[in-house]
PDB file of N, CA and C in Angstrom:
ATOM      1  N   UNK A   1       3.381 -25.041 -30.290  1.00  0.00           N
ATOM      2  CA  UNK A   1       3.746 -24.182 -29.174  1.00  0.00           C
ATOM      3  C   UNK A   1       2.505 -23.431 -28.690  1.00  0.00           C
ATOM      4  N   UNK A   2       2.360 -23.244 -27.323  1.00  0.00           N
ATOM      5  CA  UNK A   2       0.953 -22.870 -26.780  1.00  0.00           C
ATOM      6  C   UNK A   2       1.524 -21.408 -26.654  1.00  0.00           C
ATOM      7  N   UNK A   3       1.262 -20.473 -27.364  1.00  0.00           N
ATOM      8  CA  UNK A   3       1.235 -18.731 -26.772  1.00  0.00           C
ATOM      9  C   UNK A   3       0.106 -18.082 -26.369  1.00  0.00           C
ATOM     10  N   UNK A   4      -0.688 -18.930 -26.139  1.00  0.00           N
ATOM     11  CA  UNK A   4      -1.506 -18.122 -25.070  1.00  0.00           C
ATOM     12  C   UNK A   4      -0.790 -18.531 -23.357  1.00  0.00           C
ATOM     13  N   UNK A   5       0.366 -19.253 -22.916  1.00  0.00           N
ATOM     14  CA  UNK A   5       0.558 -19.435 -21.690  1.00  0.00           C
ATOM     15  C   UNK A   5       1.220 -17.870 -21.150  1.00  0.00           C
ATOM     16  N   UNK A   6       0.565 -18.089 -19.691  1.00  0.00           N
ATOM     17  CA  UNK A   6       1.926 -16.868 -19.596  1.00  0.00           C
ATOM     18  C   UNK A   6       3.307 -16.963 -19.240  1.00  0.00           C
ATOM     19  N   UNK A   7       3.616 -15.987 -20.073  1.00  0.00           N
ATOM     20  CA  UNK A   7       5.048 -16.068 -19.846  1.00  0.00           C
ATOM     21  C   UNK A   7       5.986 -15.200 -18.411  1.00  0.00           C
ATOM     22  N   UNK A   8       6.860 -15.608 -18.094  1.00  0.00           N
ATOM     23  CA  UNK A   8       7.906 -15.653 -16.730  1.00  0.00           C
ATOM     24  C   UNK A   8       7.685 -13.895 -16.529  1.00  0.00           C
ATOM     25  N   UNK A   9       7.928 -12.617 -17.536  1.00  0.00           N
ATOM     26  CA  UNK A   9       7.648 -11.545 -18.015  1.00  0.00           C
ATOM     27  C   UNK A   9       6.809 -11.187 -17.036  1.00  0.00           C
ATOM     28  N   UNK A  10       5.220 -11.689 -17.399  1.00  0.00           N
ATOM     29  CA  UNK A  10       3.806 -11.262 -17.379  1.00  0.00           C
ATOM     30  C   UNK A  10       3.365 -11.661 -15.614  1.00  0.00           C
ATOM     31  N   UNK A  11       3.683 -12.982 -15.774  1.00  0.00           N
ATOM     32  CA  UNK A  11       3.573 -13.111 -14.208  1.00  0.00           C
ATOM     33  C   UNK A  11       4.535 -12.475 -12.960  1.00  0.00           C
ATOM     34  N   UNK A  12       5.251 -11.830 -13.478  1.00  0.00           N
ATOM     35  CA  UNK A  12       6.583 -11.134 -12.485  1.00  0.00           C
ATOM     36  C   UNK A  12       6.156  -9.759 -12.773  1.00  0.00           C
ATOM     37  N   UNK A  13       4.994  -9.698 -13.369  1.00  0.00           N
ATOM     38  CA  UNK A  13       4.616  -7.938 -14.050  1.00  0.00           C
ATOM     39  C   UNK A  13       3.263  -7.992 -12.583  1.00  0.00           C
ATOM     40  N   UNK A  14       2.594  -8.960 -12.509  1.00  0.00           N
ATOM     41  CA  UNK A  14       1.268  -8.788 -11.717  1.00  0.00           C
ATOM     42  C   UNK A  14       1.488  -8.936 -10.179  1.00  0.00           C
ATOM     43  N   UNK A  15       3.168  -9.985  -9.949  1.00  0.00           N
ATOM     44  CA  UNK A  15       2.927  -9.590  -8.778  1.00  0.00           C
ATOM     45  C   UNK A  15       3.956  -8.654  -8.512  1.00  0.00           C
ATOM     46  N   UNK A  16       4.633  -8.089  -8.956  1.00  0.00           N
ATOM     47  CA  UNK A  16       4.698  -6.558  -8.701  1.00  0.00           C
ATOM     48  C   UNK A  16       3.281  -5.491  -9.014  1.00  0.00           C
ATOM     49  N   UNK A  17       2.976  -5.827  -9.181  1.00  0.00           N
ATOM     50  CA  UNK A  17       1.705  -5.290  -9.431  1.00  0.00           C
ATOM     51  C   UNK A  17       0.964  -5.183  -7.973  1.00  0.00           C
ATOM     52  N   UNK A  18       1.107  -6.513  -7.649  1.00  0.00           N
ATOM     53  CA  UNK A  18       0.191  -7.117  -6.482  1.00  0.00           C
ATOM     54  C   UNK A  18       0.510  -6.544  -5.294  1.00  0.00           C
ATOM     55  N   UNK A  19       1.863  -6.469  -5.228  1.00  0.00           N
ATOM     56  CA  UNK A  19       2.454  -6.215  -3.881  1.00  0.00           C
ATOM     57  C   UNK A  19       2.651  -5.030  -3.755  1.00  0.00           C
ATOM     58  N   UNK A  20       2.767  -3.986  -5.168  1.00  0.00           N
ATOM     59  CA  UNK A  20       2.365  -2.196  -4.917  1.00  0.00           C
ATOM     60  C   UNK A  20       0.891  -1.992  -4.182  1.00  0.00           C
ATOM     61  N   UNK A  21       0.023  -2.789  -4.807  1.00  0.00           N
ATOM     62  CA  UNK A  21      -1.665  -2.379  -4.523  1.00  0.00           C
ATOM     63  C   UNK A  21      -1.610  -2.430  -3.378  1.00  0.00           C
ATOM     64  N   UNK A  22      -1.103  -3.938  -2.788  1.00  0.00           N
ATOM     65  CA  UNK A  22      -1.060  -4.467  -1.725  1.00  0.00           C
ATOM     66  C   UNK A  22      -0.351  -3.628  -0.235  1.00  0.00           C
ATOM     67  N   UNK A  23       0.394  -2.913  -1.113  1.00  0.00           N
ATOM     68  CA  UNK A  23       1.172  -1.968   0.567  1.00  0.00           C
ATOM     69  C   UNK A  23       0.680  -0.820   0.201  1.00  0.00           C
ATOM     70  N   UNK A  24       0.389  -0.274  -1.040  1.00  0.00           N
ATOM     71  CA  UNK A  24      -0.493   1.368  -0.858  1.00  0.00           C
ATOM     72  C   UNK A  24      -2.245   1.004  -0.014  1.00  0.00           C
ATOM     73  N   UNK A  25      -2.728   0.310  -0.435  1.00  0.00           N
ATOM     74  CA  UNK A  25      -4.371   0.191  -0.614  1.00  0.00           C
ATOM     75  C   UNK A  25      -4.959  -1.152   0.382  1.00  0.00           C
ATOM     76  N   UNK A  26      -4.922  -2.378   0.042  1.00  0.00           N
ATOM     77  CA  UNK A  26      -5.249  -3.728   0.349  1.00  0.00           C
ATOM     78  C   UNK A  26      -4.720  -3.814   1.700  1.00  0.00           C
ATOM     79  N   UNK A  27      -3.811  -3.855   1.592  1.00  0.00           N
ATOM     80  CA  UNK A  27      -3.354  -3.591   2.999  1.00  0.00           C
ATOM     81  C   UNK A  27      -3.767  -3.087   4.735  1.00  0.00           C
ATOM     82  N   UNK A  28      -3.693  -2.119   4.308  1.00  0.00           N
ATOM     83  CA  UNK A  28      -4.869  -1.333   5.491  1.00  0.00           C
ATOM     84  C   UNK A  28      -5.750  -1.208   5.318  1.00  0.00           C
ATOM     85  N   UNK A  29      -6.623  -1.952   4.456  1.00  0.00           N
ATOM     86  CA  UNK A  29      -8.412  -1.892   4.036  1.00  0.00           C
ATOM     87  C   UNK A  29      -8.488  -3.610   5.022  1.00  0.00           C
ATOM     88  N   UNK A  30      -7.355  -4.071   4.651  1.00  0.00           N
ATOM     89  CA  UNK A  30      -7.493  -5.686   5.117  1.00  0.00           C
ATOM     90  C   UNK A  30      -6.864  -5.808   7.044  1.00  0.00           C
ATOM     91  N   UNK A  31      -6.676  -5.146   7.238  1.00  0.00           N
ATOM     92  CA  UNK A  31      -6.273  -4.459   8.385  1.00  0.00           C
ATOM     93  C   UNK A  31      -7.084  -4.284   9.279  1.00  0.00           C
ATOM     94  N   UNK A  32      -7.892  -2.859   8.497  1.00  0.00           N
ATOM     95  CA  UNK A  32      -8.588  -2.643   9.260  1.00  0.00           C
ATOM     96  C   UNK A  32     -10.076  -3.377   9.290  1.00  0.00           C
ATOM     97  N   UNK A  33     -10.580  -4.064   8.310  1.00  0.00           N
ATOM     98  CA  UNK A  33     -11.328  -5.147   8.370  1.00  0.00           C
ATOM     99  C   UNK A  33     -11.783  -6.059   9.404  1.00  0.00           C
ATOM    100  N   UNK A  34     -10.224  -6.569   9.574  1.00  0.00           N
ATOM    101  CA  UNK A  34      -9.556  -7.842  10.576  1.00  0.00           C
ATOM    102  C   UNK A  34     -10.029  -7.068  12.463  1.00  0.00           C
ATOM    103  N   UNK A  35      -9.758  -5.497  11.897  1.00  0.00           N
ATOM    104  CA  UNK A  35      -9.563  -4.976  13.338  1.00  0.00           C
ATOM    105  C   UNK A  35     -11.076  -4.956  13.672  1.00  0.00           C
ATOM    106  N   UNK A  36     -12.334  -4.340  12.881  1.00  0.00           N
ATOM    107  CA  UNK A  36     -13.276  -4.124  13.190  1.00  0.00           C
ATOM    108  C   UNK A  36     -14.213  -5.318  13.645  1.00  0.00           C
ATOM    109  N   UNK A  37     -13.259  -6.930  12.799  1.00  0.00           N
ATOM    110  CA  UNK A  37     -14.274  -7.957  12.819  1.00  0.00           C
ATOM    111  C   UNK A  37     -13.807  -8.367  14.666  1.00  0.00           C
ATOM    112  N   UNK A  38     -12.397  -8.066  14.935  1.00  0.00           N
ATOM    113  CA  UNK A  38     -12.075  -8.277  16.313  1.00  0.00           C
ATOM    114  C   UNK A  38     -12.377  -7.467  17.100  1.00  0.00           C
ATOM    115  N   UNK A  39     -12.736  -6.578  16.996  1.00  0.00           N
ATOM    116  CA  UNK A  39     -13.847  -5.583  18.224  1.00  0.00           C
ATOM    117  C   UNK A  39     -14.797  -5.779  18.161  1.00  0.00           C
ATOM    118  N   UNK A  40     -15.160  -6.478  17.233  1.00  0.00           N
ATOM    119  CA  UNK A  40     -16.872  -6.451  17.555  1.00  0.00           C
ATOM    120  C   UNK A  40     -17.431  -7.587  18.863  1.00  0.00           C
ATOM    121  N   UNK A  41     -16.537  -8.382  18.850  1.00  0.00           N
ATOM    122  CA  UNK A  41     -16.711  -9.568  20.207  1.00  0.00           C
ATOM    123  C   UNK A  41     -17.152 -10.769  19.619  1.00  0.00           C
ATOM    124  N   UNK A  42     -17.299 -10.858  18.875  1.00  0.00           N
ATOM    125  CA  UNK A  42     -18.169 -11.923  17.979  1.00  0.00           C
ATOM    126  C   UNK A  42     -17.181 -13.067  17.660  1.00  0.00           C
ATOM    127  N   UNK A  43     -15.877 -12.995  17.419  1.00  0.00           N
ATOM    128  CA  UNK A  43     -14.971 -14.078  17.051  1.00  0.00           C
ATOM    129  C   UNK A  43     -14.701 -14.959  17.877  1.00  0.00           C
ATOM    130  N   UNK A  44     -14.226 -16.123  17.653  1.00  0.00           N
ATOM    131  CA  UNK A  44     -13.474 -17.273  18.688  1.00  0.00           C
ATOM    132  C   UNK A  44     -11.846 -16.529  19.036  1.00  0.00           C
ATOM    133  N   UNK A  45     -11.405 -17.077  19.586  1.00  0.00           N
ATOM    134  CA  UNK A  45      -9.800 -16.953  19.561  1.00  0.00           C
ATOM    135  C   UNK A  45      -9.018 -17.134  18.329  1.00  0.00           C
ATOM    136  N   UNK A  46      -9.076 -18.584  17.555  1.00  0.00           N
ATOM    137  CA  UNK A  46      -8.395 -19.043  16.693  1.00  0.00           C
ATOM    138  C   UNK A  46      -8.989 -17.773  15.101  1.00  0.00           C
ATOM    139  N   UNK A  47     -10.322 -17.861  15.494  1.00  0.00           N
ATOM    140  CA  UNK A  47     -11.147 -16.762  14.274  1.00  0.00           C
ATOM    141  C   UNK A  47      -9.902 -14.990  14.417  1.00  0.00           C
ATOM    142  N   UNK A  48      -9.809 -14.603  15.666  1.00  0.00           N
ATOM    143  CA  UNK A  48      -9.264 -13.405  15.898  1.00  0.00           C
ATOM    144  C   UNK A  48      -7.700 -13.113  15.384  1.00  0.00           C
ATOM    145  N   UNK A  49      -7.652 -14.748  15.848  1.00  0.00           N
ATOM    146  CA  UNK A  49      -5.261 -14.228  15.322  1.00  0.00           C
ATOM    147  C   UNK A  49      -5.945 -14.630  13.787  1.00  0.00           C
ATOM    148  N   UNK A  50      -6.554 -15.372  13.129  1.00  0.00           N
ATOM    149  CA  UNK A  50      -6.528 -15.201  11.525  1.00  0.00           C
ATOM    150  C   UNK A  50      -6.978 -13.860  11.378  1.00  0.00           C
ATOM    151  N   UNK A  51      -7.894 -13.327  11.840  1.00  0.00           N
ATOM    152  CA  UNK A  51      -8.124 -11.669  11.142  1.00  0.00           C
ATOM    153  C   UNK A  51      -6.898 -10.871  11.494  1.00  0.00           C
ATOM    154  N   UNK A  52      -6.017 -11.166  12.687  1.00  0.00           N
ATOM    155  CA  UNK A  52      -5.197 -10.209  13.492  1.00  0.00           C
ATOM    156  C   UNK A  52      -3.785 -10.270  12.109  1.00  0.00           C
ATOM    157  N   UNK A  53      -3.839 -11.587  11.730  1.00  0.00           N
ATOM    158  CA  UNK A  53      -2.233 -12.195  10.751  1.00  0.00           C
ATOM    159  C   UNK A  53      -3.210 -12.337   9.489  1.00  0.00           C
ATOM    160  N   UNK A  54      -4.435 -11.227   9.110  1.00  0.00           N
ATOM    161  CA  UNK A  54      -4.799 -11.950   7.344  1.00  0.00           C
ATOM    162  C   UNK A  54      -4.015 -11.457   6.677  1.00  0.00           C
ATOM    163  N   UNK A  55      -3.172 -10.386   6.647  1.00  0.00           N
ATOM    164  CA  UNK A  55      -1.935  -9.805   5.372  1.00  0.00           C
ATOM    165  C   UNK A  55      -0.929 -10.515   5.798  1.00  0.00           C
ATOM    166  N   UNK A  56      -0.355 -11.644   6.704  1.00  0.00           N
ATOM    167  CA  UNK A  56       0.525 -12.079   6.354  1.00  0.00           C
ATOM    168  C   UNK A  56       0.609 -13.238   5.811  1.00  0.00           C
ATOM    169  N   UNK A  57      -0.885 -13.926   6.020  1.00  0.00           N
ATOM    170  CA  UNK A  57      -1.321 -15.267   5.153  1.00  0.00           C
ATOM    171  C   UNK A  57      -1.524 -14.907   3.889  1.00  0.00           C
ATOM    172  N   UNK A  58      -1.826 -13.404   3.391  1.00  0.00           N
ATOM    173  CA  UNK A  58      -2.270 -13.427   2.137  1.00  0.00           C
ATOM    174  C   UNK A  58      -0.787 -13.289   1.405  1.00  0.00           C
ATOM    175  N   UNK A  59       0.446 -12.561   2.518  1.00  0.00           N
ATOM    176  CA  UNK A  59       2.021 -13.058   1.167  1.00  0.00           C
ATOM    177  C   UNK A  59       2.358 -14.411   1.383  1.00  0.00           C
ATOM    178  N   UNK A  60       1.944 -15.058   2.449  1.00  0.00           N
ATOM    179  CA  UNK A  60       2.398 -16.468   2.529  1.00  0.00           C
ATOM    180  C   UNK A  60       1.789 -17.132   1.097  1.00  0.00           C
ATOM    181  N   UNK A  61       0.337 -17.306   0.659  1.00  0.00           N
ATOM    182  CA  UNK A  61      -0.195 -17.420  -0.146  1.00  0.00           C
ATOM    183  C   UNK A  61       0.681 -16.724  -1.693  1.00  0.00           C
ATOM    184  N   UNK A  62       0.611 -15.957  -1.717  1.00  0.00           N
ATOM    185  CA  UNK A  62       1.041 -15.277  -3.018  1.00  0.00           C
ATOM    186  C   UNK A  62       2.425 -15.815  -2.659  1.00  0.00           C
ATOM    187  N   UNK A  63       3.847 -16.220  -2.056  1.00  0.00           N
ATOM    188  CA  UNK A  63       4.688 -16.598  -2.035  1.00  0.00           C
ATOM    189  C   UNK A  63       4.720 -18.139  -2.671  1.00  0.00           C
ATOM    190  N   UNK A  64       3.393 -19.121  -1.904  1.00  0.00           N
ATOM    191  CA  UNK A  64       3.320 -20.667  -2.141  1.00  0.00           C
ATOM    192  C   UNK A  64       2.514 -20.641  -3.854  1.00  0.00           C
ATOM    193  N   UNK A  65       1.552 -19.711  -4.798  1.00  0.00           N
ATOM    194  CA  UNK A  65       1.389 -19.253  -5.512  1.00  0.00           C
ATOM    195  C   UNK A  65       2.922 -19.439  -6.550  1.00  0.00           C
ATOM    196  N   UNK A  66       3.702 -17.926  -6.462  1.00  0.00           N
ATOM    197  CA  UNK A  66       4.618 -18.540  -7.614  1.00  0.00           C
ATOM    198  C   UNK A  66       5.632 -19.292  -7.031  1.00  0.00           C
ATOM    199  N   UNK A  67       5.814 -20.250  -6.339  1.00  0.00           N
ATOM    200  CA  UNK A  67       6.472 -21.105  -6.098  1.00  0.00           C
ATOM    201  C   UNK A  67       5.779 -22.777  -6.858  1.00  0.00           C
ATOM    202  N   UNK A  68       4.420 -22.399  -7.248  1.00  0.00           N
ATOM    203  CA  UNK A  68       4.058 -23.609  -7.765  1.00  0.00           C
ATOM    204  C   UNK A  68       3.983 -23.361  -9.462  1.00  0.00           C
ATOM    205  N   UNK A  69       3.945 -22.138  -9.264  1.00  0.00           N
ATOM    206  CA  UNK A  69       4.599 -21.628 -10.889  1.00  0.00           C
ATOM    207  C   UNK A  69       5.812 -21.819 -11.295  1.00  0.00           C
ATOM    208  N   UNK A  70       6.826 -21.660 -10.282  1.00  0.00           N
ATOM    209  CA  UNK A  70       8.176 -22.047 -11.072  1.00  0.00           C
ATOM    210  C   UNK A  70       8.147 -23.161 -11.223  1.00  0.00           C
ATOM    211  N   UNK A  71       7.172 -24.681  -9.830  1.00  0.00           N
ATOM    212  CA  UNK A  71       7.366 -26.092 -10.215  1.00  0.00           C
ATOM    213  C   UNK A  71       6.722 -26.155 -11.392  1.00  0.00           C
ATOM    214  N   UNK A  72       5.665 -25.825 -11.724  1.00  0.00           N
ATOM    215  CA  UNK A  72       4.970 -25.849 -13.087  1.00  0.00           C
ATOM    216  C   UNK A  72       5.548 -25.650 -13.947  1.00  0.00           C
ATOM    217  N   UNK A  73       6.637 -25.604 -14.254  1.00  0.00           N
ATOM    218  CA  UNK A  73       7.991 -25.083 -15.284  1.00  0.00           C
ATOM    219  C   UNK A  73       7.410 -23.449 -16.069  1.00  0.00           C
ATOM    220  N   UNK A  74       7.095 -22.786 -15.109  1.00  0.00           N
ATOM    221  CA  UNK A  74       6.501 -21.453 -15.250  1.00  0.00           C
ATOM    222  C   UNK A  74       6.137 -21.130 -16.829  1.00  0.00           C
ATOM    223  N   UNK A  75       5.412 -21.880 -17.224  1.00  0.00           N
ATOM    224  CA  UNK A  75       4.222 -21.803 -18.464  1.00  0.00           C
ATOM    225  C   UNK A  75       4.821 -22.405 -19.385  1.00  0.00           C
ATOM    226  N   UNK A  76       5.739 -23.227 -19.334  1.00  0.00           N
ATOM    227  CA  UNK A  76       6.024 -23.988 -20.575  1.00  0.00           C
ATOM    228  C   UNK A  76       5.398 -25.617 -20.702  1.00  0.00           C
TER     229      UNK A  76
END
């Protein structure tokens, strides 16, 4: 039996974890990032809606994330 995998517990501990950091802090740091890189004039169009939508690609991501954990038979 492998116990170093993680277990269902540990990974449901980080992204609650993830998604507190993520709406106190990350959030509007990634925000406003997106906003400063789109005022500056420097982007394409397609470059601007990814900075304008990067917090919603980053839960899309963390959603497709443990969804390949549960196919992974989530650490067993």
């Amino acid at each position: 039996m492998n116990n170093k995998a993680q277990s269902v517990i540990t990974i449901g501990f980080w992204v609650i974890v993830f998604i507190i950091g993520f709406a106190m802090f990350f959030g509007k740091w990634i925000n406003q990032i997106g906003d400063d890189a789109i005022n500056s004039g420097q982007v394409t169009g397609f470059e601007a809606f990814v900075y304008g939508n990067l917090n919603v690609f980053i839960i899309i991501a963390l959603i497709i994330f443990i969804l390949a954990y549960l196919y992974m038979g989530a650490g067993s």
